[in-house]
PDB file of N, CA and C in Angstrom:
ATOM      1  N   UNK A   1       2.659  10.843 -32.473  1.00  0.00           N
ATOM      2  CA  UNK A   1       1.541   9.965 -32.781  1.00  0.00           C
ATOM      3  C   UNK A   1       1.721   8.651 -32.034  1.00  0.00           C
ATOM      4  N   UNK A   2       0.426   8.311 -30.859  1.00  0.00           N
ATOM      5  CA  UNK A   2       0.907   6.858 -30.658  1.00  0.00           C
ATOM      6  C   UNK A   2       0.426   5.788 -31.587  1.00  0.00           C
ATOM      7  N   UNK A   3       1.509   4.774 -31.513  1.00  0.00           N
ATOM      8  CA  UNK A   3       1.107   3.604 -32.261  1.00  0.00           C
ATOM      9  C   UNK A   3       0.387   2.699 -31.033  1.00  0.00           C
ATOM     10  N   UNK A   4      -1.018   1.780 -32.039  1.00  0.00           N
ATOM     11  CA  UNK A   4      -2.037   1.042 -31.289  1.00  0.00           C
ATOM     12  C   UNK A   4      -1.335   0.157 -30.144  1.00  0.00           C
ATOM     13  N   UNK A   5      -2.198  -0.331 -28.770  1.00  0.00           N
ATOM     14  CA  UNK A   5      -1.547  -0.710 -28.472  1.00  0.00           C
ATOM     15  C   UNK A   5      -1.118  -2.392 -28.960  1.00  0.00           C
ATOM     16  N   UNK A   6      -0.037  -3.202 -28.682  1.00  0.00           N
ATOM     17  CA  UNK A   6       0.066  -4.477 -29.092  1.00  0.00           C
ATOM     18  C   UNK A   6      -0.891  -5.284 -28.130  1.00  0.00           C
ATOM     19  N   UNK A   7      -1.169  -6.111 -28.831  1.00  0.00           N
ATOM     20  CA  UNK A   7      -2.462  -7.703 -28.557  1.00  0.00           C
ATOM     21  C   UNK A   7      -1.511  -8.313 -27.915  1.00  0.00           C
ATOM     22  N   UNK A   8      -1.543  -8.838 -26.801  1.00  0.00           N
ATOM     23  CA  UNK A   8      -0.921  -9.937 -26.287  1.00  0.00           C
ATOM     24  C   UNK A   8      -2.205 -11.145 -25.940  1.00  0.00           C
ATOM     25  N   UNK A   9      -1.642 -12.613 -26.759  1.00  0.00           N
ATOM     26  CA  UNK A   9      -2.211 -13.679 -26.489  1.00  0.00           C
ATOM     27  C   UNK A   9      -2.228 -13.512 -25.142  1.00  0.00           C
ATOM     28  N   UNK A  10      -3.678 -14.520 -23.949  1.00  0.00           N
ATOM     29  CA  UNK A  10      -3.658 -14.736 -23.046  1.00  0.00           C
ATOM     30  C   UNK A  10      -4.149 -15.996 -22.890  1.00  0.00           C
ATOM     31  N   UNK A  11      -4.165 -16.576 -21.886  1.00  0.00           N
ATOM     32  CA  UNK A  11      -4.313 -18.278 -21.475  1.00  0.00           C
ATOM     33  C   UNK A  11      -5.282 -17.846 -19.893  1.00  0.00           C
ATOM     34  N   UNK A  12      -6.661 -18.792 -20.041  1.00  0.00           N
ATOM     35  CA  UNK A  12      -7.390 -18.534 -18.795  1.00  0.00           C
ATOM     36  C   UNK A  12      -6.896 -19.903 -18.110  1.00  0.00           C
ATOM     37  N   UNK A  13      -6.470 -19.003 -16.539  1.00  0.00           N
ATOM     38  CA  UNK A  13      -5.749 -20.203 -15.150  1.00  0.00           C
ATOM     39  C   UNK A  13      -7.045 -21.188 -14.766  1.00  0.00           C
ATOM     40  N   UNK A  14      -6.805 -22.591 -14.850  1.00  0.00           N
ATOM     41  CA  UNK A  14      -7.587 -23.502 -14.507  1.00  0.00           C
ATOM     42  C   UNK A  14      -7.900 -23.730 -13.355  1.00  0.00           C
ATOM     43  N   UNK A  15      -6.556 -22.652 -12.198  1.00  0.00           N
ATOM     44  CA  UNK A  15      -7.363 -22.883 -11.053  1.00  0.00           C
ATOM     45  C   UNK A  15      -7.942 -21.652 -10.259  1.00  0.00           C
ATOM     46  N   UNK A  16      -7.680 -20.434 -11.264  1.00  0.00           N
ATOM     47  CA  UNK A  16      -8.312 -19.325 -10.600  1.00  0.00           C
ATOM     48  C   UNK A  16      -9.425 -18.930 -11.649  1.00  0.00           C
ATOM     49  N   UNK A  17      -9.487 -19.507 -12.525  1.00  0.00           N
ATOM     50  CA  UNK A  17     -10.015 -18.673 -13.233  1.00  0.00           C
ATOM     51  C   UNK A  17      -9.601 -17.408 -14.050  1.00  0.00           C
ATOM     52  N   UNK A  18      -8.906 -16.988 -13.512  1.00  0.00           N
ATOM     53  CA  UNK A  18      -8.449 -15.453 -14.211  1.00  0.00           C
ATOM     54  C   UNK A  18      -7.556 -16.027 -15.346  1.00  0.00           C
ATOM     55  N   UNK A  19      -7.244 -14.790 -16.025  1.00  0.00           N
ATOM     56  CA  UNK A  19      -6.373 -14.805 -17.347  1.00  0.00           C
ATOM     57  C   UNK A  19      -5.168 -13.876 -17.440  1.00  0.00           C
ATOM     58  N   UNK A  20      -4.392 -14.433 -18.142  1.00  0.00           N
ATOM     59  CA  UNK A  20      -3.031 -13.798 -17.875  1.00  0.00           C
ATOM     60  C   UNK A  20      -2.305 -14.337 -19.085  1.00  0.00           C
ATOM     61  N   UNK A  21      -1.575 -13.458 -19.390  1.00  0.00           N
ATOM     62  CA  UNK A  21      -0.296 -13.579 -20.544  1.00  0.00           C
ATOM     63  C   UNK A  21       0.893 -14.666 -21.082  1.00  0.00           C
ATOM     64  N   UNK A  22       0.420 -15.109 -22.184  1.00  0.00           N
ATOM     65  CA  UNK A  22       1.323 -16.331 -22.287  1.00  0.00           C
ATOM     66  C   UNK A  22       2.621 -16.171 -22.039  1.00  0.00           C
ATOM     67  N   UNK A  23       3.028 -15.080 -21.976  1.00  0.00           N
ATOM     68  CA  UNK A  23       4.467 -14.890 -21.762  1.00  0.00           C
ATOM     69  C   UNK A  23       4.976 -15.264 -20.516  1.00  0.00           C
ATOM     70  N   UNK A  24       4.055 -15.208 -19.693  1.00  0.00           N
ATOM     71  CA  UNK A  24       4.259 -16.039 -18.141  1.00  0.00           C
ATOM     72  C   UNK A  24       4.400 -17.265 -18.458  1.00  0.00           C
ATOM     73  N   UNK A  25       4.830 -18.321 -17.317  1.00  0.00           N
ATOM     74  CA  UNK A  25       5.017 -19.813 -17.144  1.00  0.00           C
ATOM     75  C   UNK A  25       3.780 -20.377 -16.677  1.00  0.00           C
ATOM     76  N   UNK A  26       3.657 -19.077 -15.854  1.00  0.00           N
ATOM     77  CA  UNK A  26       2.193 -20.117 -15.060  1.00  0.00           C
ATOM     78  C   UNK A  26       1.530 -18.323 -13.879  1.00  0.00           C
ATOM     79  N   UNK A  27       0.649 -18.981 -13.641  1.00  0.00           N
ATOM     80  CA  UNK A  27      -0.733 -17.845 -13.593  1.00  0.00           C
ATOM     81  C   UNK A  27       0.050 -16.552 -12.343  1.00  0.00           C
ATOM     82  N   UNK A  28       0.212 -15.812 -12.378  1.00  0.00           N
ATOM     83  CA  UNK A  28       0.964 -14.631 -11.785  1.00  0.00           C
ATOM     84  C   UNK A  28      -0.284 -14.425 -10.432  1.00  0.00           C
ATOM     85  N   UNK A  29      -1.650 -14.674 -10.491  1.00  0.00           N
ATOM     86  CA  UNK A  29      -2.612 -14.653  -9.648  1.00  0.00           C
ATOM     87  C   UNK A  29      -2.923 -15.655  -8.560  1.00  0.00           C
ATOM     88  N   UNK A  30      -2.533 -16.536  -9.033  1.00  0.00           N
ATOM     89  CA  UNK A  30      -2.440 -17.773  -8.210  1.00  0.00           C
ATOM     90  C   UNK A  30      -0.857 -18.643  -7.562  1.00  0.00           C
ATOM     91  N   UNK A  31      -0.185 -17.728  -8.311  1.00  0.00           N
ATOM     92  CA  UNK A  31       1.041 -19.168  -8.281  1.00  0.00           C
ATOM     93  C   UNK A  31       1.130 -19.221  -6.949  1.00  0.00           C
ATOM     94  N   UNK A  32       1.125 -17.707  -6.310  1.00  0.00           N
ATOM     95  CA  UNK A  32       1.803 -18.371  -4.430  1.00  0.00           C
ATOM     96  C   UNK A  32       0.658 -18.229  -3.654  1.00  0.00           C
ATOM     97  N   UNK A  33      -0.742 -18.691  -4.005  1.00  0.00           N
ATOM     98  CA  UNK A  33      -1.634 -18.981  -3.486  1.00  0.00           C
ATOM     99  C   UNK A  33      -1.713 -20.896  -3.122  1.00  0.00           C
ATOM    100  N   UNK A  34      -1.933 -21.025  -1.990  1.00  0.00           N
ATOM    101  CA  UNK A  34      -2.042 -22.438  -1.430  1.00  0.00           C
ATOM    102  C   UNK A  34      -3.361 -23.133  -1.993  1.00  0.00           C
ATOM    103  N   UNK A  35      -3.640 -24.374  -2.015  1.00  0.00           N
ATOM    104  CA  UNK A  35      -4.857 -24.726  -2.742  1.00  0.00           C
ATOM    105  C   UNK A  35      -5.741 -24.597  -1.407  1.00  0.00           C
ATOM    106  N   UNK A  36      -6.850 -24.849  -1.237  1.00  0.00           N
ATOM    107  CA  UNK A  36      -8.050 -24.850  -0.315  1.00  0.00           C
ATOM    108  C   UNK A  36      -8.761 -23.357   0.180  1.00  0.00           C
ATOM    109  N   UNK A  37      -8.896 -23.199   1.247  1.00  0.00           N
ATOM    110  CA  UNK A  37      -9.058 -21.549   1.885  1.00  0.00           C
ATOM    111  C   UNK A  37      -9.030 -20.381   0.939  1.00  0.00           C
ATOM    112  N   UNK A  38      -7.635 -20.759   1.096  1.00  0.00           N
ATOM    113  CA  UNK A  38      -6.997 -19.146   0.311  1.00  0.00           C
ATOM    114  C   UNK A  38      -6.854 -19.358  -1.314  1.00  0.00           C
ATOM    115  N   UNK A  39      -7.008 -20.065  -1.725  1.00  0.00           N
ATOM    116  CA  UNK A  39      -7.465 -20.200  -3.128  1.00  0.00           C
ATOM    117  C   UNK A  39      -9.110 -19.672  -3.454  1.00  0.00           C
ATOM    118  N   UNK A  40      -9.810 -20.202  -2.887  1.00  0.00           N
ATOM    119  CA  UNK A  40     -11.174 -20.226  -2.962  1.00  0.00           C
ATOM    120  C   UNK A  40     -11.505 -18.454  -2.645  1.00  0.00           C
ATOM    121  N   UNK A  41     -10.967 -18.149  -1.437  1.00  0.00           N
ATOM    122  CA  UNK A  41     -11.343 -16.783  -0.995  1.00  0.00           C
ATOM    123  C   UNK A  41     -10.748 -15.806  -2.860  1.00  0.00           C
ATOM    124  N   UNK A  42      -9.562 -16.011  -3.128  1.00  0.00           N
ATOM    125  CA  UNK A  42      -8.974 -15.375  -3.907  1.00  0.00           C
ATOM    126  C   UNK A  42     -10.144 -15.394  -5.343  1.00  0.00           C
ATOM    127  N   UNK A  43     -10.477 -16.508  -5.526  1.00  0.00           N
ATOM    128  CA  UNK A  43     -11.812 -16.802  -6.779  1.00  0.00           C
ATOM    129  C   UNK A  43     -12.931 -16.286  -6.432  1.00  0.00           C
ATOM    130  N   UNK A  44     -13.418 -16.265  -5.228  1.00  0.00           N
ATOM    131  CA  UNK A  44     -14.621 -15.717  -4.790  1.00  0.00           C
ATOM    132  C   UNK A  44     -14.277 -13.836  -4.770  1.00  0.00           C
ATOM    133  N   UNK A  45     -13.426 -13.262  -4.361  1.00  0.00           N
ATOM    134  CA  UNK A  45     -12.929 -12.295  -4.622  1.00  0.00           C
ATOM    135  C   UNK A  45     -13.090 -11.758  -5.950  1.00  0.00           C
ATOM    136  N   UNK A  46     -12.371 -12.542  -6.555  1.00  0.00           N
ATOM    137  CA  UNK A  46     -12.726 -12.213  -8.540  1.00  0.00           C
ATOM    138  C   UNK A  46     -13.873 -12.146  -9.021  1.00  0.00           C
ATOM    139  N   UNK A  47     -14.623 -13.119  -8.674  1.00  0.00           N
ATOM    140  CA  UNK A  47     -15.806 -13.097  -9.336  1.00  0.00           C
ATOM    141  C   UNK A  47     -16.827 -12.083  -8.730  1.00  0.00           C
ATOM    142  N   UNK A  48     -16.717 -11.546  -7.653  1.00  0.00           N
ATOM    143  CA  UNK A  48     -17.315 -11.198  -6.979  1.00  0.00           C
ATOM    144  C   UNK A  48     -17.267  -9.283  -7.279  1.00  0.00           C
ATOM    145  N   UNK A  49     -15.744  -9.121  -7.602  1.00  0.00           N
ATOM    146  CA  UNK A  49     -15.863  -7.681  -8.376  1.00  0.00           C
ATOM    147  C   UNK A  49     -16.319  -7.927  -9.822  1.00  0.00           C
ATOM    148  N   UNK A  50     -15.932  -8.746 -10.721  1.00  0.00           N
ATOM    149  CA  UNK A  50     -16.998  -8.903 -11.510  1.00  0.00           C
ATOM    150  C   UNK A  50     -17.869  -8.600 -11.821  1.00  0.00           C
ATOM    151  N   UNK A  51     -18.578  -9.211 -10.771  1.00  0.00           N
ATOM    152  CA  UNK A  51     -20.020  -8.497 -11.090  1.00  0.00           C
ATOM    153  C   UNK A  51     -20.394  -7.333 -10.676  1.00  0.00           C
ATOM    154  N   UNK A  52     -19.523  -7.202  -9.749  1.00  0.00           N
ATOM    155  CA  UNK A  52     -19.890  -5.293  -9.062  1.00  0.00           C
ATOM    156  C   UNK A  52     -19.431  -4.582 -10.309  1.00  0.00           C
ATOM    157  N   UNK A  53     -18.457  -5.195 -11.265  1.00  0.00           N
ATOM    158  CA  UNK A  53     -18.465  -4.369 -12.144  1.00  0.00           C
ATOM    159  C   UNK A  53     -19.689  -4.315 -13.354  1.00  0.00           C
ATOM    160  N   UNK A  54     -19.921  -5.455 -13.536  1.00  0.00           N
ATOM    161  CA  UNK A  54     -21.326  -5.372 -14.798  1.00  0.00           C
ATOM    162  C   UNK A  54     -22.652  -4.651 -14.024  1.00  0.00           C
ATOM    163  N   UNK A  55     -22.779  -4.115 -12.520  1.00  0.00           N
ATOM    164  CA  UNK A  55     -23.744  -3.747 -11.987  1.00  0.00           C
ATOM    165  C   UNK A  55     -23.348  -2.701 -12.620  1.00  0.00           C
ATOM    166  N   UNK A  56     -22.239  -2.075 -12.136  1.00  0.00           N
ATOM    167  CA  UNK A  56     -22.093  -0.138 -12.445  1.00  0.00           C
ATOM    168  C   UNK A  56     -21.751  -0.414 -13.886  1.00  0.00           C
ATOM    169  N   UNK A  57     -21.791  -1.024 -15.033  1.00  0.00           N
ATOM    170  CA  UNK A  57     -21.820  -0.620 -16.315  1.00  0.00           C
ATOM    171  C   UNK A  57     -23.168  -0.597 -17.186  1.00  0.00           C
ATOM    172  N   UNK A  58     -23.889  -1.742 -15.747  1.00  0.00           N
ATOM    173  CA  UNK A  58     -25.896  -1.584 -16.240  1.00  0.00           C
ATOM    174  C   UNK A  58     -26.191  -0.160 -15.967  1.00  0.00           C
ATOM    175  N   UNK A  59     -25.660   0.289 -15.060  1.00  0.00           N
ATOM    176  CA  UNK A  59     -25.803   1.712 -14.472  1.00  0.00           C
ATOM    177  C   UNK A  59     -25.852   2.635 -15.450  1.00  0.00           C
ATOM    178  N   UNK A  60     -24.101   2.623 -15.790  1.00  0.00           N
ATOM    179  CA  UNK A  60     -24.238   3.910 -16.859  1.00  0.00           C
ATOM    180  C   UNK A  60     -25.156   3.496 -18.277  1.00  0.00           C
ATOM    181  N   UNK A  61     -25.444   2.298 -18.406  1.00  0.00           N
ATOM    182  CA  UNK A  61     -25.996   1.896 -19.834  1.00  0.00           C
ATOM    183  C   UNK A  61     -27.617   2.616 -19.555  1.00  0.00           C
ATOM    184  N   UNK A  62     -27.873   2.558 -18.437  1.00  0.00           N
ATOM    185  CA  UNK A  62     -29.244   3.088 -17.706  1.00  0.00           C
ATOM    186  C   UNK A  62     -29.550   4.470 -17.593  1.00  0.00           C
ATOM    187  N   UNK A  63     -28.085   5.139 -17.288  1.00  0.00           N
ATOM    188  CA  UNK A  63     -28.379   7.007 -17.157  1.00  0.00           C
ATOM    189  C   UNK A  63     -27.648   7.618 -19.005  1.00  0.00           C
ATOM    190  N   UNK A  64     -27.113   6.375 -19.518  1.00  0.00           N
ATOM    191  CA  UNK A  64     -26.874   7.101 -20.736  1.00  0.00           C
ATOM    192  C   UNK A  64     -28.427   6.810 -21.715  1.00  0.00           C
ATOM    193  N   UNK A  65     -29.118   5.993 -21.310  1.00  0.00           N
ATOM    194  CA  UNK A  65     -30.559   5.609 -22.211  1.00  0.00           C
ATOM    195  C   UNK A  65     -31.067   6.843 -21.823  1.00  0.00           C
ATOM    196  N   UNK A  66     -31.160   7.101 -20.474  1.00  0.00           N
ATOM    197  CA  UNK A  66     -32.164   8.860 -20.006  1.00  0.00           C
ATOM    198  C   UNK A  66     -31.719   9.582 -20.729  1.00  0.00           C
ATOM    199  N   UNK A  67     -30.938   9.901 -20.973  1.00  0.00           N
ATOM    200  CA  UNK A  67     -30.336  11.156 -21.164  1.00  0.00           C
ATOM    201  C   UNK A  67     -30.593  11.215 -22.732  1.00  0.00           C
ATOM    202  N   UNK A  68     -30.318   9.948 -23.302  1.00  0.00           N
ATOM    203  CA  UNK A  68     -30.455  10.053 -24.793  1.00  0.00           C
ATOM    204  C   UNK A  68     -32.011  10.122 -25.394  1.00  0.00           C
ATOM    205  N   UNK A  69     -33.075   9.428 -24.606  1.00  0.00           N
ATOM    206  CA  UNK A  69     -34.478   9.519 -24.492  1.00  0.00           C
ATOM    207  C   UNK A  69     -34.522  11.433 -24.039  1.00  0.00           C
ATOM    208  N   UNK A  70     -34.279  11.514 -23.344  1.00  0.00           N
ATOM    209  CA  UNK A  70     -34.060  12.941 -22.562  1.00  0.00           C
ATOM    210  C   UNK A  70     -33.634  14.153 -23.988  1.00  0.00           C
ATOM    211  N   UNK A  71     -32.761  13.843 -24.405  1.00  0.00           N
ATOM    212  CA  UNK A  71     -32.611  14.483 -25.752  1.00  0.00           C
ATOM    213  C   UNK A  71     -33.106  14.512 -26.975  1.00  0.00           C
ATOM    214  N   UNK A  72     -33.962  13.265 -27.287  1.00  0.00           N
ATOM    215  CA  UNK A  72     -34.577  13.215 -28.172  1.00  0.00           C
ATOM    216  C   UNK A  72     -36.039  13.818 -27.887  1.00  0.00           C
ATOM    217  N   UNK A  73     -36.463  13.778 -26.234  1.00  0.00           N
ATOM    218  CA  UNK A  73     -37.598  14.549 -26.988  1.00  0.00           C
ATOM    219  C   UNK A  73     -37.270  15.935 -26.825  1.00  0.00           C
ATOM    220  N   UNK A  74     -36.069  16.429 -26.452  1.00  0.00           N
ATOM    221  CA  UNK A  74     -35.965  18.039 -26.582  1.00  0.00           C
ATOM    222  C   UNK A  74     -35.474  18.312 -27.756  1.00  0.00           C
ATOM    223  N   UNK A  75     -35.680  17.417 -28.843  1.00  0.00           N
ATOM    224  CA  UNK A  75     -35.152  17.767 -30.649  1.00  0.00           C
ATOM    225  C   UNK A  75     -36.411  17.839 -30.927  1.00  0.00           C
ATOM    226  N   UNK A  76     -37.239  17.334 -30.678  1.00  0.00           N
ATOM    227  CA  UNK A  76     -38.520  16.745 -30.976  1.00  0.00           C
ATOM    228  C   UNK A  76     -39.640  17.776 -30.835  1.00  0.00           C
ATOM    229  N   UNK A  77     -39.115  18.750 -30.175  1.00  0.00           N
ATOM    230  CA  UNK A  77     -40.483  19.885 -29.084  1.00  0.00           C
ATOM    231  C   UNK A  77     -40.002  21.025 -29.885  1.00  0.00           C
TER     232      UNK A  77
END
């Protein structure tokens, strides 16, 4: 039987944005990132799958509505 997994507190990085585990000192995403350029590219990066991810989860929220519309009227007939 597995046991659930454990909650670990997290702390969001003030200069990436991302979030990461208090058990760290300091942000595992950023630390050996330089500030300017390559900071910015690294945030724009993040945010940027982000949202590619909430696109493909509108997606499935979109082919699971068909399908469930789709089934109800074949209960229905």
């Amino acid at each position: 039987m597995k046991l659930p997994v454990k909650i670990t507190p997290s702390i969001k990085c003030e200069r990436c944005t991302m979030r990461y585990k208090v058990i760290f000192s300091e942000c595992p995403h950023c630390k050996d990132k330089a500030d300017g350029p390559e900071l910015e590219e690294h945030i724009e990066n993040y945010h940027r799958k982000l949202k590619a991810n909430s696109k493909l989860g509108m997606v499935f929220l979109v082919i699971t509505s068909a399908l469930a519309a789709v089934l109800v009227l074949l209960v229905l007939v």
